[in-house]
C-alpha atoms as a PDB file:
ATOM      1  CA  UNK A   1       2.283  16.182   2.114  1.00  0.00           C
ATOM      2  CA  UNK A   2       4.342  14.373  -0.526  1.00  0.00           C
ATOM      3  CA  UNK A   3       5.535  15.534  -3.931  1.00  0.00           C
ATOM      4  CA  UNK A   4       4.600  13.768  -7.032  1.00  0.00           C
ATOM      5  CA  UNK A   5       7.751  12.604  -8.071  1.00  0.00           C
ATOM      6  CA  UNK A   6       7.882  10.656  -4.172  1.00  0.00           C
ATOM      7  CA  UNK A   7       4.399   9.547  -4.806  1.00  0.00           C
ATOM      8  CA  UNK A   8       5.325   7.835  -8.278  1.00  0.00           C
ATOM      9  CA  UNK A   9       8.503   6.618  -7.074  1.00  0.00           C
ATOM     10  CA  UNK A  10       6.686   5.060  -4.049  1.00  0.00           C
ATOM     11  CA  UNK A  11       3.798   3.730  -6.508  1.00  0.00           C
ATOM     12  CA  UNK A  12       6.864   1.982  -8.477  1.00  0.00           C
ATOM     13  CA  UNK A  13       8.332   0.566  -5.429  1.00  0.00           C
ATOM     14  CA  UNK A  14       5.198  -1.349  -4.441  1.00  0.00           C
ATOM     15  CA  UNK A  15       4.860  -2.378  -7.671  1.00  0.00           C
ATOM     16  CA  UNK A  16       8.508  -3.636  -8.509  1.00  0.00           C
ATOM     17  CA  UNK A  17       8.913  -5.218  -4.897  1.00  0.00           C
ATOM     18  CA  UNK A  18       5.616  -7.328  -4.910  1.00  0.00           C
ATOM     19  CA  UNK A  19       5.420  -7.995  -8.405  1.00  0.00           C
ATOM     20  CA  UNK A  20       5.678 -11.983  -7.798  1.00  0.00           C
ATOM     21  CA  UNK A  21       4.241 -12.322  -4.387  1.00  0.00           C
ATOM     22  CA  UNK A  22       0.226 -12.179  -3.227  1.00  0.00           C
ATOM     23  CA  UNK A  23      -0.880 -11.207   0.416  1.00  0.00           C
ATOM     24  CA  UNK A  24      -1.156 -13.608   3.278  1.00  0.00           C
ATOM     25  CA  UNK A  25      -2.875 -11.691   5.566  1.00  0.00           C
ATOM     26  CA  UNK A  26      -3.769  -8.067   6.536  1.00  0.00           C
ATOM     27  CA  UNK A  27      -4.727  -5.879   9.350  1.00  0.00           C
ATOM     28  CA  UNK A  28      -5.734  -2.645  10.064  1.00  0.00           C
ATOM     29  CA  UNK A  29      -3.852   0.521  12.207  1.00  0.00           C
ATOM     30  CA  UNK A  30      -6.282   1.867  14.568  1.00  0.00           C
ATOM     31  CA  UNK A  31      -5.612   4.904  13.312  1.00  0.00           C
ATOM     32  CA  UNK A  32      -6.643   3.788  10.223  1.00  0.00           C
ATOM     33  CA  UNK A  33      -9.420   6.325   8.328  1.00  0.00           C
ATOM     34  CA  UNK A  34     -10.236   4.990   5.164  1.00  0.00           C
ATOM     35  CA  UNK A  35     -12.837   2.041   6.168  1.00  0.00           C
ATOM     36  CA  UNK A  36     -13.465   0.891   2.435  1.00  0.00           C
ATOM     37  CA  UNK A  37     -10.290  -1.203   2.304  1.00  0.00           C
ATOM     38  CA  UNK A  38     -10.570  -2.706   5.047  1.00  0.00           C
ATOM     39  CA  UNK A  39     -13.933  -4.659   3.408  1.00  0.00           C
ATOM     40  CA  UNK A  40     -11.750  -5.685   0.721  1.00  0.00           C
ATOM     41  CA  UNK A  41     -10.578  -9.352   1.256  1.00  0.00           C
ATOM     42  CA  UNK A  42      -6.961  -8.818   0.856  1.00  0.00           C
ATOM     43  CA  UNK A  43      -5.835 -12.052   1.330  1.00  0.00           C
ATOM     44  CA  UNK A  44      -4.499 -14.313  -2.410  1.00  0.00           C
ATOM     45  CA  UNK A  45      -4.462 -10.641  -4.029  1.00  0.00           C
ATOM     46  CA  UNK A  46      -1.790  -8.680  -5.189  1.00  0.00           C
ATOM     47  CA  UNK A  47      -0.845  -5.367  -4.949  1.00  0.00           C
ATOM     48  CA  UNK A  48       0.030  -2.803  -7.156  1.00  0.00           C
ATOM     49  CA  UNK A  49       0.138   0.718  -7.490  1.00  0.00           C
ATOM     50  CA  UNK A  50       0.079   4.250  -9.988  1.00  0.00           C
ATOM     51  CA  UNK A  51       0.744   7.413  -8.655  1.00  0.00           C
ATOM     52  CA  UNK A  52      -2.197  10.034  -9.354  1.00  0.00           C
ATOM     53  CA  UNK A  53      -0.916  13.557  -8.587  1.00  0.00           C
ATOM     54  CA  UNK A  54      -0.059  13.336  -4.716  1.00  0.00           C
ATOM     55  CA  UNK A  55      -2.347  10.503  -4.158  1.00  0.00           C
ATOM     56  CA  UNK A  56      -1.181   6.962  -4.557  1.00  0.00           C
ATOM     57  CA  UNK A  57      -4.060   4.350  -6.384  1.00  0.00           C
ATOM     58  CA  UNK A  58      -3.463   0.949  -5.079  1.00  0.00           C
ATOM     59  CA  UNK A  59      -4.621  -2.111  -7.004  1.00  0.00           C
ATOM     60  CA  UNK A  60      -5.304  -5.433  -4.855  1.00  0.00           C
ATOM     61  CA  UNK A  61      -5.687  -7.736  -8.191  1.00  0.00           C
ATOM     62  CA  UNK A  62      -8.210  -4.961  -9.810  1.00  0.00           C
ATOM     63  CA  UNK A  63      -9.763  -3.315  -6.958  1.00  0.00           C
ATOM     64  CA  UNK A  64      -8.380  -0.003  -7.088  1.00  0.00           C
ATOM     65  CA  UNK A  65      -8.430   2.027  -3.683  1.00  0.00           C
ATOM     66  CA  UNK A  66      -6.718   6.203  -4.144  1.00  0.00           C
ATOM     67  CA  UNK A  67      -4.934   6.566  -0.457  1.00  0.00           C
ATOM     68  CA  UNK A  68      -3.270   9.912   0.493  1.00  0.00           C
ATOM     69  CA  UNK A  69       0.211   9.597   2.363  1.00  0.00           C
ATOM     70  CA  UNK A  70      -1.081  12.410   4.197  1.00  0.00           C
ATOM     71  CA  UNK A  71       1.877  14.730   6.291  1.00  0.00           C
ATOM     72  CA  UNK A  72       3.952  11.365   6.364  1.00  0.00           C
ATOM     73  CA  UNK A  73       4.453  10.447   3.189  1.00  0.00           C
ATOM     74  CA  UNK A  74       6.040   7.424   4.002  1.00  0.00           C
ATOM     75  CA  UNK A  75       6.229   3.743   3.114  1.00  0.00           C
ATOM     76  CA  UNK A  76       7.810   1.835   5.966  1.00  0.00           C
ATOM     77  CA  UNK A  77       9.673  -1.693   5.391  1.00  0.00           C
ATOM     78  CA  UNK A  78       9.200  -3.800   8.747  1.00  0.00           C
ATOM     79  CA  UNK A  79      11.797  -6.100   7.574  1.00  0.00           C
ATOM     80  CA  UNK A  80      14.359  -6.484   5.734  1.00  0.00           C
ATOM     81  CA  UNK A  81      13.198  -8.872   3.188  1.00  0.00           C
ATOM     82  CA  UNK A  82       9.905  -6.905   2.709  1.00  0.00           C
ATOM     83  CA  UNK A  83       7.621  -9.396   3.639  1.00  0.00           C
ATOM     84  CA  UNK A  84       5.327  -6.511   5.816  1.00  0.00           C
ATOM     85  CA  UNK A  85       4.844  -2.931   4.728  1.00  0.00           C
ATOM     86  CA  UNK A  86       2.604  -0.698   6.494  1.00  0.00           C
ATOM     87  CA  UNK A  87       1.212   2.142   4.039  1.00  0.00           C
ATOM     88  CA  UNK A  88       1.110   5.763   5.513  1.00  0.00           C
ATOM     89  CA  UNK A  89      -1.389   5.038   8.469  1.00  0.00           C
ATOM     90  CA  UNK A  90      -3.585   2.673   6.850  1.00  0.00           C
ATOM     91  CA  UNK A  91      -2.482  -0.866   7.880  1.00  0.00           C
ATOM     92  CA  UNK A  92       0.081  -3.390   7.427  1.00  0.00           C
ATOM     93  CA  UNK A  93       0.704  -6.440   4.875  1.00  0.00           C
ATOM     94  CA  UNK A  94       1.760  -9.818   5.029  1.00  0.00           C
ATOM     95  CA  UNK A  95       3.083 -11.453   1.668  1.00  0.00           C
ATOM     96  CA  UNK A  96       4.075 -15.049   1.090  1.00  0.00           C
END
């Protein structure tokens, strides 16, 4: 389980490095527990987050959706110029 200051400093992350850019496309780890986002249509939003305690509240446009990093606690880059990032076990982003 994270710590609150990772889970704010991962919230700001998000925030800061897709401030200008919306999502192309999504899809969703088969691992993937938390069914609600995945009726969201993701695709011309953007994302945002606020860190609330050790969960992290992600905004598409103003759909909010609270996500636990779980035991991982991790926000992986696929690429260098963070055009996909997968979010703890939940799924994985495309941005134009």
């Amino acid at each position: 389980m994270p710590e609150i200051s990772e889970v704010k400093l991962t919230a700001e992350f998000v925030t800061k490095a897709n401030k200008n850019r919306v999502i192309k496309n999504a899809s969703f780890l088969s691992t993937n527990k938390l069914k609600l986002i995945e009726e969201i249509d993701l695709a011309g939003k953007k994302i945002s987050a606020q860190s609330r305690g050790k969960e992290l509240k992600l905004f598409f446009d103003s759909e909010p959706v609270v996500i636990s990093l779980g035991m991982l606690g991790v926000l992986k880059t696929l690429k260098k110029e963070v055009t996909k990032i997968s979010i703890g076990s939940m799924g994985i982003f495309v941005f134009e």
